[in-house]
Protein backbone atom coordinates (compact mmCIF):
# COMPACT_ATOMS: atom_id res chain seq x y z
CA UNK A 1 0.00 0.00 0.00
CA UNK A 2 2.61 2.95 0.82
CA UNK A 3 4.38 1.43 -2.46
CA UNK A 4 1.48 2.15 -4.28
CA UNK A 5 0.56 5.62 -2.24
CA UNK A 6 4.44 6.60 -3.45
CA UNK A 7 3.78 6.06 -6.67
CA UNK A 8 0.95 8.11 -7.02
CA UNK A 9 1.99 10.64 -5.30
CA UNK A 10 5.93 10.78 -7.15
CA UNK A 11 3.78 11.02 -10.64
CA UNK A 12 1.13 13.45 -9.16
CA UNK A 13 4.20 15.86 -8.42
CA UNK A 14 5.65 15.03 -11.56
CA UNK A 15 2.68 15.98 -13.42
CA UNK A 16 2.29 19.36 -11.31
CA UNK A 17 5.88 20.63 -11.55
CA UNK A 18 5.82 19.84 -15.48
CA UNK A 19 2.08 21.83 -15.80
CA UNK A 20 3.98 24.47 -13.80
CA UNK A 21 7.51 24.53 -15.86
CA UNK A 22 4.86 25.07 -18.98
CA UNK A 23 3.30 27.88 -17.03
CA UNK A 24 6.16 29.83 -16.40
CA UNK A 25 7.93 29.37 -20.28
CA UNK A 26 10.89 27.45 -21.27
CA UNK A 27 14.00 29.32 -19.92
CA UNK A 28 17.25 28.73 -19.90
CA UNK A 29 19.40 28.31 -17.22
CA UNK A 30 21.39 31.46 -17.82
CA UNK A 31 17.91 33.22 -18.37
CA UNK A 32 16.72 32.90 -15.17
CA UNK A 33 16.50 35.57 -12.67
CA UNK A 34 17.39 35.10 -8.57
CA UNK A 35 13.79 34.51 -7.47
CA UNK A 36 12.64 32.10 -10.67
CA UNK A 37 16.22 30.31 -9.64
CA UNK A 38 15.17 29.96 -5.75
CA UNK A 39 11.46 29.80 -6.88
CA UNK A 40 12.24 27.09 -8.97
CA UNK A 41 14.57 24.71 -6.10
CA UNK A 42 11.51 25.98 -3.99
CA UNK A 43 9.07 24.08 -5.91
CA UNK A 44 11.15 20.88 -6.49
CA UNK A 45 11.84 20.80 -2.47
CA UNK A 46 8.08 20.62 -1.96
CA UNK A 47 7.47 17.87 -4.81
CA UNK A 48 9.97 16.26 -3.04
CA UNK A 49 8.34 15.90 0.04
CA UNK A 50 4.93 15.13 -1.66
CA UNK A 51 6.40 12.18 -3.30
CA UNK A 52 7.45 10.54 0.43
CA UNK A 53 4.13 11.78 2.28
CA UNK A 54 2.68 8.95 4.11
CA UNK A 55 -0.97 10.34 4.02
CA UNK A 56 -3.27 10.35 1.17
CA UNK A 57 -4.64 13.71 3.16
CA UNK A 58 -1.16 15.46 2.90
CA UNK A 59 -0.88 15.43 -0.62
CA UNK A 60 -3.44 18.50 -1.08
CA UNK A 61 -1.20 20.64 1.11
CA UNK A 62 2.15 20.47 -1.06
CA UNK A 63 0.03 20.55 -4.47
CA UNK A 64 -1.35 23.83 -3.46
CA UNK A 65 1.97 25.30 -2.33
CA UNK A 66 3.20 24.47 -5.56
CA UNK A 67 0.59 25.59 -7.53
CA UNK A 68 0.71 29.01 -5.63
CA UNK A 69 4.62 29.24 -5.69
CA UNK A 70 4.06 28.82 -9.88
CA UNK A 71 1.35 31.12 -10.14
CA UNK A 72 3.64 33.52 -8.13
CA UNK A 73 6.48 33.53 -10.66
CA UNK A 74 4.10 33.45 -13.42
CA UNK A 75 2.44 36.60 -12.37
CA UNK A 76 5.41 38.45 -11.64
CA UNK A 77 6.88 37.16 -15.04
CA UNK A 78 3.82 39.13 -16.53
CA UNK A 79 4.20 41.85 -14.26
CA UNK A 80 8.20 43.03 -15.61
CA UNK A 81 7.14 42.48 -18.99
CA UNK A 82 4.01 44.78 -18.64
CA UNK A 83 6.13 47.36 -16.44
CA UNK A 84 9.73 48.60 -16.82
CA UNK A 85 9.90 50.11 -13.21
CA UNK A 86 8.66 46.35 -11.76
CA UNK A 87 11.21 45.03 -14.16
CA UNK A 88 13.77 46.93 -12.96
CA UNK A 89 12.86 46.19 -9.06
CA UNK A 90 12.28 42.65 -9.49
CA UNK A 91 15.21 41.98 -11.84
CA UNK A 92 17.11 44.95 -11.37
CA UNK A 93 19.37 46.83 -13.60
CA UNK A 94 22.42 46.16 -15.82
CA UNK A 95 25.69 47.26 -14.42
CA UNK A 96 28.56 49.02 -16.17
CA UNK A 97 31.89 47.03 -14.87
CA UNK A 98 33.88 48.29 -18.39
CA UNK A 99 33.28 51.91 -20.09
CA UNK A 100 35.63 53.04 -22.75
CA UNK A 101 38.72 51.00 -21.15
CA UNK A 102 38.38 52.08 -18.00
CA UNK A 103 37.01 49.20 -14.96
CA UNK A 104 35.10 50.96 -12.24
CA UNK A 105 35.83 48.95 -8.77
CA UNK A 106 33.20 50.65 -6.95
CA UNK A 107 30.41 48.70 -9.16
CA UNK A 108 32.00 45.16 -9.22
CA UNK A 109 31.80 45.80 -5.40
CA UNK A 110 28.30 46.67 -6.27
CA UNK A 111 27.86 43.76 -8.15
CA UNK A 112 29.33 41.47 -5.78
CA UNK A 113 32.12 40.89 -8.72
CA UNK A 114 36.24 41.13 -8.02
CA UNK A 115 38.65 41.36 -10.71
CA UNK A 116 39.82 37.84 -10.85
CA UNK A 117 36.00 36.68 -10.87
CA UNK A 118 36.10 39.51 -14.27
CA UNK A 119 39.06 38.14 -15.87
CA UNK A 120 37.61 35.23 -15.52
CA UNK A 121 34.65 35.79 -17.31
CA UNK A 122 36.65 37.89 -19.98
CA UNK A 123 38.50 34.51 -20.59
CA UNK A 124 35.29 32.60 -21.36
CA UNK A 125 34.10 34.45 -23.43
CA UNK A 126 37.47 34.45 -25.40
CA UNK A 127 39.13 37.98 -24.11
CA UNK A 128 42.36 36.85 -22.85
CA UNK A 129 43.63 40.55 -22.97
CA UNK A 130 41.29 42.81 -21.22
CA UNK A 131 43.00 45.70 -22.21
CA UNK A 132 41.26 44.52 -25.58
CA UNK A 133 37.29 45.43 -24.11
CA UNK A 134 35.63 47.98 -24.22
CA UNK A 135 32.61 47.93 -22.70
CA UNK A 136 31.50 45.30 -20.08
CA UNK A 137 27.95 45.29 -18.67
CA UNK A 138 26.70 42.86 -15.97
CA UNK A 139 23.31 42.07 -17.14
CA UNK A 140 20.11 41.14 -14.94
CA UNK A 141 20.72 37.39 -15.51
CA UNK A 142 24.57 37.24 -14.20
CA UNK A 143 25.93 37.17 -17.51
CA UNK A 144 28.94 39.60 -18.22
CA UNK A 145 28.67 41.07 -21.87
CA UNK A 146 31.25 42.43 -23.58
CA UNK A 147 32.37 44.74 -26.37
CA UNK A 148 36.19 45.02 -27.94
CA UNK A 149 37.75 47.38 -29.18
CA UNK A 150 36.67 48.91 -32.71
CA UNK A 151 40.98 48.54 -33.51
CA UNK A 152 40.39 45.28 -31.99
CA UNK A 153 37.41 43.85 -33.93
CA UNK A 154 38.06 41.19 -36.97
CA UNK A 155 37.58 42.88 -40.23
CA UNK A 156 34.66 40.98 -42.04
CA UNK A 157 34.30 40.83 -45.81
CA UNK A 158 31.88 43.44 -46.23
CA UNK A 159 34.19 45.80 -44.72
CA UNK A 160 36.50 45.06 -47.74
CA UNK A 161 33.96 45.20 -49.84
CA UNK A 162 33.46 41.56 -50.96
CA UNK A 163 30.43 39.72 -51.28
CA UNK A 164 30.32 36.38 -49.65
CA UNK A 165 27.69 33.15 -49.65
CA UNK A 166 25.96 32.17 -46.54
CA UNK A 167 27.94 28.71 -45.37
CA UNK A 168 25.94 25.86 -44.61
CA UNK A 169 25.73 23.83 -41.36
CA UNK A 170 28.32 21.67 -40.27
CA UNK A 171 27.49 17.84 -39.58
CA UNK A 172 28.54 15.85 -37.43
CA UNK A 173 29.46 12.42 -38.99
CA UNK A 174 30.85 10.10 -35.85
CA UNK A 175 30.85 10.83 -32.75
CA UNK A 176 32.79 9.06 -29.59
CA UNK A 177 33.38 6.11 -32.27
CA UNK A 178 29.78 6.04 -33.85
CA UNK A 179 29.44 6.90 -37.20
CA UNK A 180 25.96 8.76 -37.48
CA UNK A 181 24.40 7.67 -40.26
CA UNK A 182 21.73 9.91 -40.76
CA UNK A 183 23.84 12.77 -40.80
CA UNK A 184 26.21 10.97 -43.16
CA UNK A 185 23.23 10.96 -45.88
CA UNK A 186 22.03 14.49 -44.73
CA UNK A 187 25.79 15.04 -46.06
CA UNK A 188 25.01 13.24 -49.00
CA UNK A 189 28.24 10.85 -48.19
CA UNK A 190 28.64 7.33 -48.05
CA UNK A 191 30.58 4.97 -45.15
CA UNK A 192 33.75 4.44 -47.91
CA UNK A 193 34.51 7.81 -48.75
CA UNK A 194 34.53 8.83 -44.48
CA UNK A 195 36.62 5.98 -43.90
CA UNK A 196 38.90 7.22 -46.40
CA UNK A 197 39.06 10.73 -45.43
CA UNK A 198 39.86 9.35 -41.81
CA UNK A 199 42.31 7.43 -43.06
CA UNK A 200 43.85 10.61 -44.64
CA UNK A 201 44.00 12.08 -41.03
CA UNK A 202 45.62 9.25 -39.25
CA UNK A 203 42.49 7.27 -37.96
CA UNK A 204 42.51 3.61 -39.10
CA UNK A 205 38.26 3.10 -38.44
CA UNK A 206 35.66 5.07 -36.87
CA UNK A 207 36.41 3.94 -33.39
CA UNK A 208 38.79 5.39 -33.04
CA UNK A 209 37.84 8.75 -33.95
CA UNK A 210 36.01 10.97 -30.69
CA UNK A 211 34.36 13.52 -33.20
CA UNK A 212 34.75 14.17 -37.20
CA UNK A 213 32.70 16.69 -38.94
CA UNK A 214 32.22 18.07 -42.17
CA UNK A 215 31.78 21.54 -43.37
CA UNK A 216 29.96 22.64 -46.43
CA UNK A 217 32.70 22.48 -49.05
CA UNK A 218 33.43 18.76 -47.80
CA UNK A 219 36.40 19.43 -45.18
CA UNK A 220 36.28 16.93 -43.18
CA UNK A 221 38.13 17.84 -39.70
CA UNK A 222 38.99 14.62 -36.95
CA UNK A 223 39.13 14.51 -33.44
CA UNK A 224 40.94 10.99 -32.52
CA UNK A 225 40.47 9.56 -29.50
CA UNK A 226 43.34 10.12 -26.90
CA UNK A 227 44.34 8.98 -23.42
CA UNK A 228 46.17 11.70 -22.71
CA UNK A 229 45.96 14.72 -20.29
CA UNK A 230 46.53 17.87 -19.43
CA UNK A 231 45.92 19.12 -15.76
CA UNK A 232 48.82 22.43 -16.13
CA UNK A 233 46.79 25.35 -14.94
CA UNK A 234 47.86 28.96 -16.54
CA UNK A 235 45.49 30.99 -14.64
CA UNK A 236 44.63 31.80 -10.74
């Protein structure tokens, strides 16, 4: 009987907390504010505990806290994109870390930021020379944006004045030693000719490749499979 009882009540909370994810939109993880973030572990805590409630009685309890924590977050969702001043008091405001070169200290205090936890950031999004940015803005999600340099910036063909197609996708053709066959006909490409260009690149089959793809104009580029490591650490 309790086997059955946590059954029911696991898919009951299941079913709630997936009506209420469709309620609230499909965010990303990087999209979400503070509150839908603790709102969220909020709502998973309580689903939780509904799934190991010994009483049929105590299920009604946790299903309306949910459904109320949900229609919270929905409603305020609603509420900063109807109003810019709740917007800016629920999700608060960007914050300039980076203006024309120059870092301001006194708002990565501000922003609960310190330089390494910058650099950092500058790094992944592929600044390794921050005397190269710009601008950097903390937005509302946590997320660091930057801007280089104009002197900085890669020149692109229409700068030179050249007109250029539109390249299509790349496809993935094997990955961790599987050789993806769909893809390989999306590519219009047969199992010989990969095997060959493999061979070309030093890989004797397809298991022991750990990622090939091919570009539009038929490079193929390898990734073989490799027991080796690197643990040397560059950066504090």
């Amino acid at each position: 009987m309790n086997i059955t009882h946590t059954i029911l009540a696991t898919v009951g909370s299941i079913i709630v907390m997936f009506a209420i994810s469709k309620l609230l939109g499909n965010k990303q993880i990087s999209q979400l504010t503070l509150f839908d973030y603790i709102n969220g572990i909020t709502i998973g805590s309580i689903a939780s505990e509904m799934a190991v409630s010994q009483e049929m009685d105590e299920l009604i309890v946790p299903v309306i806290a949910m459904v109320l924590y949900g229609l919270t977050g929905f409603l305020l969702s609603v509420l900063t994109m109807k109003s810019i001043h709740c917007r800016h008091f629920l999700s608060g405001k960007p914050i300039l870390l980076i203006e024309k070169g120059k870092i301001y200290p006194e708002n990565l205090k501000t922003a609960k930021l310190d330089v390494n936890d910058l650099l950092s950031r500058a790094r992944t999004s592929g600044y390794f020379d921050i005397s190269k940015i710009y601008y950097a803005i903390l937005e509302t999600n946590g997320t660091i944006s930057f801007m280089e340099r104009a002197a900085e910036a890669p020149l692109t063909p229409k700068d030179l004045g050249y007109e250029k197609q539109d390249e299509k996708l790349c496809t993935d053709l094997i990955l961790d030693g599987v050789i993806m066959e769909d893809n390989l006909k999306y590519a219009g490409k047969e199992i010989k000719w990969l095997t060959n260009e493999i061979k070309k690149q030093g890989c004797s089959s397809p298991d022991k490749v750990f990622l090939c793809i091919v570009d539009g104009n038929d490079r193929v580029t390898v990734f073989p499979k490799t027991q080796e490591s690197n643990k040397k650490i560059y950066f504090d």
